[in-house]
PDB file of N, CA and C in Angstrom:
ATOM      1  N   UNK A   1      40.017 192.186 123.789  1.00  0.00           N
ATOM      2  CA  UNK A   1      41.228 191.432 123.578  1.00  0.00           C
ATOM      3  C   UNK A   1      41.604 190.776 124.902  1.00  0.00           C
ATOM      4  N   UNK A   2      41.173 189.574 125.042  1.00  0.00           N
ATOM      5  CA  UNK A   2      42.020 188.715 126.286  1.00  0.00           C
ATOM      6  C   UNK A   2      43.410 188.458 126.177  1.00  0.00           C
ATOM      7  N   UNK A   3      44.088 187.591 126.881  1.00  0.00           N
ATOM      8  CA  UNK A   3      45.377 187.245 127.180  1.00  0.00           C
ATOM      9  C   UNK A   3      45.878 186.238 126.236  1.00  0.00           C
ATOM     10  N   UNK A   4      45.110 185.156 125.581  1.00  0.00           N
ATOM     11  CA  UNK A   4      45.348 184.378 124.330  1.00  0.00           C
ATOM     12  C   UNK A   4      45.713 185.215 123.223  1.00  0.00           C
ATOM     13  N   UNK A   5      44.900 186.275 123.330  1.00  0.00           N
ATOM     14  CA  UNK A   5      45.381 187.348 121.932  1.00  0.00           C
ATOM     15  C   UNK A   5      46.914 188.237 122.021  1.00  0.00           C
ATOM     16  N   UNK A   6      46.925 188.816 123.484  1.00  0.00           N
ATOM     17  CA  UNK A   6      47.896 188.862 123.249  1.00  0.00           C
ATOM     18  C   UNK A   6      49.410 187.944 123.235  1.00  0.00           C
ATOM     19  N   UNK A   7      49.124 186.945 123.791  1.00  0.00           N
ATOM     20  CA  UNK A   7      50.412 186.158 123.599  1.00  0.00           C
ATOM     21  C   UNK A   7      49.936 185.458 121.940  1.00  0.00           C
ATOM     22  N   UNK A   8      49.490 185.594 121.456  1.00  0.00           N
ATOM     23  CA  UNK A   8      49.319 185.165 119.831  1.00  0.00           C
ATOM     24  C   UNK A   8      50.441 185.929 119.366  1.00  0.00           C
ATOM     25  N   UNK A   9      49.794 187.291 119.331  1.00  0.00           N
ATOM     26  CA  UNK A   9      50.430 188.561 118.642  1.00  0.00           C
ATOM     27  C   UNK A   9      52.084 188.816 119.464  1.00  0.00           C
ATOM     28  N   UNK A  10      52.287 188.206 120.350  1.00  0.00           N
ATOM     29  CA  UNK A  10      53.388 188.759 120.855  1.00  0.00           C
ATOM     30  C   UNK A  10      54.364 187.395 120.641  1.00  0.00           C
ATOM     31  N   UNK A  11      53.642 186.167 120.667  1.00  0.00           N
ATOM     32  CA  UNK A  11      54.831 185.085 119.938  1.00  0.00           C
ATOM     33  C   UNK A  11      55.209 185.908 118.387  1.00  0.00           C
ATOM     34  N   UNK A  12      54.145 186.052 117.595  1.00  0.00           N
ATOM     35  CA  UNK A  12      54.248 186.354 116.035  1.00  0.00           C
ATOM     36  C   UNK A  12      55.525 187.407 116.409  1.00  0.00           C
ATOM     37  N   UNK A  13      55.762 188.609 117.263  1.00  0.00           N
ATOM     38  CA  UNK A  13      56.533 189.195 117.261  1.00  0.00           C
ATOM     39  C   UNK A  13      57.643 188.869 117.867  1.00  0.00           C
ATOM     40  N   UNK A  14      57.815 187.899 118.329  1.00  0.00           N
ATOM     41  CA  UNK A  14      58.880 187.299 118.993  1.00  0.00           C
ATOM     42  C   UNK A  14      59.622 186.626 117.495  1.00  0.00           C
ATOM     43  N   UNK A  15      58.950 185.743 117.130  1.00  0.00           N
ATOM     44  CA  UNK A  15      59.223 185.399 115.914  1.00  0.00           C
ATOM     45  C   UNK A  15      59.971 186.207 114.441  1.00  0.00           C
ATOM     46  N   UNK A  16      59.667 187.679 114.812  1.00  0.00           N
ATOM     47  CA  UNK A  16      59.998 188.362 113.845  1.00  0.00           C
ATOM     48  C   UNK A  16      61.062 189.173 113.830  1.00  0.00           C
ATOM     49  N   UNK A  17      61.305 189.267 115.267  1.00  0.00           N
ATOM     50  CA  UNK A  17      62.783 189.942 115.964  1.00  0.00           C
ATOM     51  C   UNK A  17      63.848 188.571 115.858  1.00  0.00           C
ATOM     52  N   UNK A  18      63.575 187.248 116.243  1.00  0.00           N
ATOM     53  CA  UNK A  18      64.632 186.216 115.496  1.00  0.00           C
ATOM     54  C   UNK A  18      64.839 185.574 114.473  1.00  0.00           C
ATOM     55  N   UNK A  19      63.786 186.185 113.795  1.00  0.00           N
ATOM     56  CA  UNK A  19      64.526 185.935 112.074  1.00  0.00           C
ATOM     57  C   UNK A  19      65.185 187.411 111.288  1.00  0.00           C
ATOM     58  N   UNK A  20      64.757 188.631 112.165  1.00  0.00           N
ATOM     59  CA  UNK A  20      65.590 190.157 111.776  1.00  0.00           C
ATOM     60  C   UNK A  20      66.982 189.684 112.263  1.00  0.00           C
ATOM     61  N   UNK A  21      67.357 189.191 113.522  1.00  0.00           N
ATOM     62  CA  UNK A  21      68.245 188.938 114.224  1.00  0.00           C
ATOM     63  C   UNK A  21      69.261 188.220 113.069  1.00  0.00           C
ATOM     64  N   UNK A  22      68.819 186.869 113.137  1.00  0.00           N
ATOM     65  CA  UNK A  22      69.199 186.006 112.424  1.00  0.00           C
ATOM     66  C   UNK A  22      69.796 186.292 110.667  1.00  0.00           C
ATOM     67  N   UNK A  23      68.700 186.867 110.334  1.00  0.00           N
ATOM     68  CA  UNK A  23      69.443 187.717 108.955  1.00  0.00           C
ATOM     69  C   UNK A  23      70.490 188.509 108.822  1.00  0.00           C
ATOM     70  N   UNK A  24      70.280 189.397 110.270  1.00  0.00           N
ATOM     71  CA  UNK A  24      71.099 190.485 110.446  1.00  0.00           C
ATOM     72  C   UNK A  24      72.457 190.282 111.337  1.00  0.00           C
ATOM     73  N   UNK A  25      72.584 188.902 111.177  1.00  0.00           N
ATOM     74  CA  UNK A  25      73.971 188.434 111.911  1.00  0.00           C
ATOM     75  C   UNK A  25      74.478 189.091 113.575  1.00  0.00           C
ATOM     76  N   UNK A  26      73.340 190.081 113.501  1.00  0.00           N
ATOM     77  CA  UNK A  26      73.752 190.411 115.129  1.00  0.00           C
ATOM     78  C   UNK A  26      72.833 190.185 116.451  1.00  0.00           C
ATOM     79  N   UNK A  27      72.460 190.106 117.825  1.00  0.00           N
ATOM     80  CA  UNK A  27      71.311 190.255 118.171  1.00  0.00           C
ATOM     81  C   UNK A  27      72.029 190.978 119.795  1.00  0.00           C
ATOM     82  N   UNK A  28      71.337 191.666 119.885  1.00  0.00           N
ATOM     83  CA  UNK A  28      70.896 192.920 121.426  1.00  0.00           C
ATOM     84  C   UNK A  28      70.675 194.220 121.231  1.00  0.00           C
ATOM     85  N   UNK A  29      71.115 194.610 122.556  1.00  0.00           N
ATOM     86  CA  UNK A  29      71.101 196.239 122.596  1.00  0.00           C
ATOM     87  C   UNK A  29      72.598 196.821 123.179  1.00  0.00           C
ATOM     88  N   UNK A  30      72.842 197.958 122.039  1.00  0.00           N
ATOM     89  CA  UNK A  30      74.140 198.542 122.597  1.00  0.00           C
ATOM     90  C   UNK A  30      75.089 197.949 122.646  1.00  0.00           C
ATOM     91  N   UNK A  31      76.035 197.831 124.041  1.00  0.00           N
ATOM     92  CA  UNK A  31      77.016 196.992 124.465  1.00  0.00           C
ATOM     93  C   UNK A  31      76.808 195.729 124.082  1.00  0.00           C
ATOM     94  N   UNK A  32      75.534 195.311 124.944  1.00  0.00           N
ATOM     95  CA  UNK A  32      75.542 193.605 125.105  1.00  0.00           C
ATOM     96  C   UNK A  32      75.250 193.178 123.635  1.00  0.00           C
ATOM     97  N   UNK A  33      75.373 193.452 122.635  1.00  0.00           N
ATOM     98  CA  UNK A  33      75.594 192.478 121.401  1.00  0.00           C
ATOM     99  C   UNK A  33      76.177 191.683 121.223  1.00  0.00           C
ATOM    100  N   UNK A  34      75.355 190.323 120.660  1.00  0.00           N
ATOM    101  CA  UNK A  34      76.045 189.474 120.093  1.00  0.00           C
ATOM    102  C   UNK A  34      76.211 189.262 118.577  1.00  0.00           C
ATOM    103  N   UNK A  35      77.420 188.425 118.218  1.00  0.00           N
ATOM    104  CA  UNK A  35      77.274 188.504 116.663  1.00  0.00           C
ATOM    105  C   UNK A  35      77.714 187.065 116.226  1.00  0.00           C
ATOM    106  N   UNK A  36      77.356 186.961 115.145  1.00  0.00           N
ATOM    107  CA  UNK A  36      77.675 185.595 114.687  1.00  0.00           C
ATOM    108  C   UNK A  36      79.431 185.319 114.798  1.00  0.00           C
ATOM    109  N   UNK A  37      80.316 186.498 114.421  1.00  0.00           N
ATOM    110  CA  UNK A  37      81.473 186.018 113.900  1.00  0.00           C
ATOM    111  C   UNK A  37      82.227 186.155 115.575  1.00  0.00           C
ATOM    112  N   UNK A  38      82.489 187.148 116.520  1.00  0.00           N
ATOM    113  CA  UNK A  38      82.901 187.164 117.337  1.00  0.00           C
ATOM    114  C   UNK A  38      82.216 186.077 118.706  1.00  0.00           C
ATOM    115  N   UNK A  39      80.818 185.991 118.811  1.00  0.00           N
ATOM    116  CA  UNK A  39      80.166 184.956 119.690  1.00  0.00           C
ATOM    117  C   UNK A  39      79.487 184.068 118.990  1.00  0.00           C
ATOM    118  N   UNK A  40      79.892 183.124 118.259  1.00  0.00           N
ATOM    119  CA  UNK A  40      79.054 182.136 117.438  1.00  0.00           C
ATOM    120  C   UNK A  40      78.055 181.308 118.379  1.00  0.00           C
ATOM    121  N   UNK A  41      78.359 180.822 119.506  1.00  0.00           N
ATOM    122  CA  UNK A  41      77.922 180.085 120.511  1.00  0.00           C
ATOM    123  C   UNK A  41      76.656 180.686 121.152  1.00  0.00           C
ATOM    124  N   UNK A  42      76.937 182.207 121.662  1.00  0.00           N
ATOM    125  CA  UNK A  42      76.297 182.735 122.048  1.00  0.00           C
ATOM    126  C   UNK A  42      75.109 183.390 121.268  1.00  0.00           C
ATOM    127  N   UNK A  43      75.610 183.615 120.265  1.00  0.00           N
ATOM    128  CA  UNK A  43      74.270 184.151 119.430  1.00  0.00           C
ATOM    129  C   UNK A  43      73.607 183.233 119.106  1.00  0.00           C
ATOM    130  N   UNK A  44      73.943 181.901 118.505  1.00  0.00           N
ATOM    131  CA  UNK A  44      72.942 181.010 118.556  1.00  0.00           C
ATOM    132  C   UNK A  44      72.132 180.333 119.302  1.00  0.00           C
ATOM    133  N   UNK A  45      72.754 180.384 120.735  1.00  0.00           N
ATOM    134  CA  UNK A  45      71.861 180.416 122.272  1.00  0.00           C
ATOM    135  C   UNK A  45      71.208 181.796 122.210  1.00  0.00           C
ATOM    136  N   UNK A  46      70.985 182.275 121.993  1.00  0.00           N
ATOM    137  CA  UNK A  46      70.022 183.569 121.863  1.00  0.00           C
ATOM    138  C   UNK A  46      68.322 183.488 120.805  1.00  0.00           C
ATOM    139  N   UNK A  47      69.313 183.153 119.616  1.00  0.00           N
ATOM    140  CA  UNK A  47      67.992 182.898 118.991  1.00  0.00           C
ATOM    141  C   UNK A  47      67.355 181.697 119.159  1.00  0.00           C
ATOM    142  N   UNK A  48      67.929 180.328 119.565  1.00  0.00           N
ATOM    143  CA  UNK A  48      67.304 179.079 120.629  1.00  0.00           C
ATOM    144  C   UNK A  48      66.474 180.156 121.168  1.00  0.00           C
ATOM    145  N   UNK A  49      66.946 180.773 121.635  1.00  0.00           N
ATOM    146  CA  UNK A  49      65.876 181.191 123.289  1.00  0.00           C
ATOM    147  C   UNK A  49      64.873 182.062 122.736  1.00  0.00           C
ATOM    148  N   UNK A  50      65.004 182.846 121.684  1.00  0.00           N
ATOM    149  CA  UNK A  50      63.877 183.751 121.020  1.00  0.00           C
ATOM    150  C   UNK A  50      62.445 182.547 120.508  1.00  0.00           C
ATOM    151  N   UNK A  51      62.929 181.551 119.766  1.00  0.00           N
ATOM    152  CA  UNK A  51      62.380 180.608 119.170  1.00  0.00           C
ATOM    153  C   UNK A  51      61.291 180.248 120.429  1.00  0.00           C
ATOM    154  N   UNK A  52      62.278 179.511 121.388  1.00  0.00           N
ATOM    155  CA  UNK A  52      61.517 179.080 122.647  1.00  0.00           C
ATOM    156  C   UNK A  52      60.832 179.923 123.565  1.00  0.00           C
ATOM    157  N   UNK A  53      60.947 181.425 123.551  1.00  0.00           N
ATOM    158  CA  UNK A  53      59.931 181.823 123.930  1.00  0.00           C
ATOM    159  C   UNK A  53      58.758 182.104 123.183  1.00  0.00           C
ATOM    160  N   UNK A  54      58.850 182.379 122.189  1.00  0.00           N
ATOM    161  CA  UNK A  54      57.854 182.181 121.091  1.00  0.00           C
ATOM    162  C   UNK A  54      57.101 180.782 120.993  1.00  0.00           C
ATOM    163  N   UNK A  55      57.688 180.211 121.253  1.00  0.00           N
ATOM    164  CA  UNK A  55      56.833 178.264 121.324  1.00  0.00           C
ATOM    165  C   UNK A  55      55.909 178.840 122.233  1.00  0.00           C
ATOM    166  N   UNK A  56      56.235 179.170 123.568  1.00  0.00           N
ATOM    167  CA  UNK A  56      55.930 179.386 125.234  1.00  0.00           C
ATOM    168  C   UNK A  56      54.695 179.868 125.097  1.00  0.00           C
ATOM    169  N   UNK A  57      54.833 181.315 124.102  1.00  0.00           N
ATOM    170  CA  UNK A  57      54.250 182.077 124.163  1.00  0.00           C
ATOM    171  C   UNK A  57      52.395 181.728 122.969  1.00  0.00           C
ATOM    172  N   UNK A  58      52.964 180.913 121.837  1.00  0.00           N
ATOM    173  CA  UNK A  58      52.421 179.899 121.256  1.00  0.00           C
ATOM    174  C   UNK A  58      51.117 179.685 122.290  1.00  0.00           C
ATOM    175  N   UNK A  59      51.899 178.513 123.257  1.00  0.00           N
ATOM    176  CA  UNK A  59      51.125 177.383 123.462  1.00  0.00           C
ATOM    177  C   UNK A  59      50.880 177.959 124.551  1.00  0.00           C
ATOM    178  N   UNK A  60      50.590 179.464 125.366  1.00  0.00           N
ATOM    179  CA  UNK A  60      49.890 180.046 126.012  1.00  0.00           C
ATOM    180  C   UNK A  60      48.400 180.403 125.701  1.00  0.00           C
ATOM    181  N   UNK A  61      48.708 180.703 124.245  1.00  0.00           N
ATOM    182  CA  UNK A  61      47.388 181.896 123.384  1.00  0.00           C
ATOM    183  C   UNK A  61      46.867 180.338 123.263  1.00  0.00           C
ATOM    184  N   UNK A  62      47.056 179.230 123.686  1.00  0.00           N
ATOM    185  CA  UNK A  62      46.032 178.426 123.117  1.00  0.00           C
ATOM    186  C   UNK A  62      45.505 177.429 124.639  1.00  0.00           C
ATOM    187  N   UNK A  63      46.254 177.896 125.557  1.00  0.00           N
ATOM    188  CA  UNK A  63      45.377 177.826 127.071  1.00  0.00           C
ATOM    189  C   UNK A  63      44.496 178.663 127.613  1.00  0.00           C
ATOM    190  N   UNK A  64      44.276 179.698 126.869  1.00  0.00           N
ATOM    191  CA  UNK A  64      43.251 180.853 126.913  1.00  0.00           C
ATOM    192  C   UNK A  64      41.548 180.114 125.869  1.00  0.00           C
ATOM    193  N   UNK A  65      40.654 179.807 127.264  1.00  0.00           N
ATOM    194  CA  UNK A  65      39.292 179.909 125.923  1.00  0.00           C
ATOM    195  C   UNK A  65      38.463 180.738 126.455  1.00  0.00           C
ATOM    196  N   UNK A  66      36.966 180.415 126.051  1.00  0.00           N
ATOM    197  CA  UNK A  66      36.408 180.913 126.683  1.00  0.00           C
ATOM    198  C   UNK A  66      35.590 181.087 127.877  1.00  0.00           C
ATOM    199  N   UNK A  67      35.718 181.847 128.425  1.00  0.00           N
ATOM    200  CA  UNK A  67      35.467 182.375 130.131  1.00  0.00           C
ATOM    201  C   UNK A  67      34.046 181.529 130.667  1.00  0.00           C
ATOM    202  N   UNK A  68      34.081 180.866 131.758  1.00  0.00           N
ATOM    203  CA  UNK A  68      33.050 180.427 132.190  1.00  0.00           C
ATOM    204  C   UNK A  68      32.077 181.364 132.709  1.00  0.00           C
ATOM    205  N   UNK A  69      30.732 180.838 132.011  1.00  0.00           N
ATOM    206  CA  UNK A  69      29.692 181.979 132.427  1.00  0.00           C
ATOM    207  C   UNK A  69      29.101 181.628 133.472  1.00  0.00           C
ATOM    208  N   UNK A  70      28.891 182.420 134.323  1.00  0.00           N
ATOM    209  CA  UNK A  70      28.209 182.540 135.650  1.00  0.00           C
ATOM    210  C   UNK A  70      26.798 182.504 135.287  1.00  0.00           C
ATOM    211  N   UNK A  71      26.128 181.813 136.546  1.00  0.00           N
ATOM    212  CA  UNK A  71      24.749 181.250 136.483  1.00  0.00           C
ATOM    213  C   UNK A  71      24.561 182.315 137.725  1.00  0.00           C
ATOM    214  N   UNK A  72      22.945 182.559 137.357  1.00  0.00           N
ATOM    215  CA  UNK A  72      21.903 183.416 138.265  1.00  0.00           C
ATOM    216  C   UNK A  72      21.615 184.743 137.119  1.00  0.00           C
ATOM    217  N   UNK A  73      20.649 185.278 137.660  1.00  0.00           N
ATOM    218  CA  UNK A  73      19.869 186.645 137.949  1.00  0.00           C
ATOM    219  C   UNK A  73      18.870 186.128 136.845  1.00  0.00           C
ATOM    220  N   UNK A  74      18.174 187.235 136.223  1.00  0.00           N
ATOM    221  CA  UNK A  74      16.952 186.649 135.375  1.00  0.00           C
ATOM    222  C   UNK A  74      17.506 186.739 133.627  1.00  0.00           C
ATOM    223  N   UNK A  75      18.669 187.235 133.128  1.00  0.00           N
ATOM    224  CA  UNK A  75      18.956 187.160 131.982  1.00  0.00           C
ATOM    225  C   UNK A  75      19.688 185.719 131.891  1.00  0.00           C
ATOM    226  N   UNK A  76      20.628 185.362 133.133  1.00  0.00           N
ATOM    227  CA  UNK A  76      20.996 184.023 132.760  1.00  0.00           C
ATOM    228  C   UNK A  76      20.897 182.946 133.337  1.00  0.00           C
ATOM    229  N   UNK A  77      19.946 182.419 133.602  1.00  0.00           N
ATOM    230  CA  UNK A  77      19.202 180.991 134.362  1.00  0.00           C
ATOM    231  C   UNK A  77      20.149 179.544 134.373  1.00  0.00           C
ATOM    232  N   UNK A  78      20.516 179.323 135.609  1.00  0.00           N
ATOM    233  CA  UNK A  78      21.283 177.670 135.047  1.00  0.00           C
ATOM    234  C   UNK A  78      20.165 176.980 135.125  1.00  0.00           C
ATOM    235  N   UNK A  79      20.195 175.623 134.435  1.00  0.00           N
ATOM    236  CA  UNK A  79      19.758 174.098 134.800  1.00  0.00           C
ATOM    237  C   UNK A  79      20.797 173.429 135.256  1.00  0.00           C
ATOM    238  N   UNK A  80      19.722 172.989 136.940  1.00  0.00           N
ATOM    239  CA  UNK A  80      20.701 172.191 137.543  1.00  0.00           C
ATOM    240  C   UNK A  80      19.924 170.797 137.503  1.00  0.00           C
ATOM    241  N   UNK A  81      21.159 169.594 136.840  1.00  0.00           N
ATOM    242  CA  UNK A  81      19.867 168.149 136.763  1.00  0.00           C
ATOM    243  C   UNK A  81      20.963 167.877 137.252  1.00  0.00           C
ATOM    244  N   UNK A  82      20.084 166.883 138.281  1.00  0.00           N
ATOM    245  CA  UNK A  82      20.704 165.800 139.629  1.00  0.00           C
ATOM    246  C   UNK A  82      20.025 164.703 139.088  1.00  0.00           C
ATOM    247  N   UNK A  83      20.979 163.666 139.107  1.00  0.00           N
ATOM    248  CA  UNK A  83      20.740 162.066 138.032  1.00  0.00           C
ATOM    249  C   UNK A  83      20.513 161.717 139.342  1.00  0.00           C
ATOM    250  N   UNK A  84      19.338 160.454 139.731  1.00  0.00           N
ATOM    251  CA  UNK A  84      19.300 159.292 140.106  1.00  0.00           C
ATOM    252  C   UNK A  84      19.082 159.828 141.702  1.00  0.00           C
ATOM    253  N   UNK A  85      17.950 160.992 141.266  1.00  0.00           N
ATOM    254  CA  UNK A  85      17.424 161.899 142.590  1.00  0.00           C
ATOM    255  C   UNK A  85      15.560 160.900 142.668  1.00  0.00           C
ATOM    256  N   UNK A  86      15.323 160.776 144.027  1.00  0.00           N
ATOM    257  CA  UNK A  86      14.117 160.327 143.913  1.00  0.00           C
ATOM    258  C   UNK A  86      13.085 162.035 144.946  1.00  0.00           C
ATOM    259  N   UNK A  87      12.454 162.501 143.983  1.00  0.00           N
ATOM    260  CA  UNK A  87      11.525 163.359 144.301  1.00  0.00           C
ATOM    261  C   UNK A  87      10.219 162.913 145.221  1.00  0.00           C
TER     262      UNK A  87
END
């Protein structure tokens, strides 16, 4: 599992804590809660920001490919061609 996988799996879960949120009219921990009826402003700057890290986190898992393979030893041989070489 590389680093594309986990920011895949961890947007998807980002995603799933702001639509629990969102259903559930409240979003934090403990004290710092927000709620729709007492912080309308604020809770909806919250789940903005859940959304947008989830984008973030998105369009991370898809800057992840695959790893450049190293050339040498006898299992993996490069070809090196030099254009417009006179031998």
């Amino acid at each position: 599992m590389n680093l594309s996988d986990v920011a895949l799996i961890a947007s998807v879960a980002v995603l799933i804590v702001a639509i629990v949120d969102w259903r559930r009219g409240k979003t934090g921990l403990l004290n710092l809660q927000l709620t729709k009826e007492k912080t309308p402003d604020k809770f909806w700057y919250a789940i903005v920001l859940y959304i947008n890290i989830a984008i973030g986190l998105l369009w991370l898992s898809g800057m992840g490919g695959e790893p450049e393979t190293q050339c040498g030893g006898a299992d993996n041989p490069c070809d090196i061609v030099v254009e417009g070489a006179v031998a």
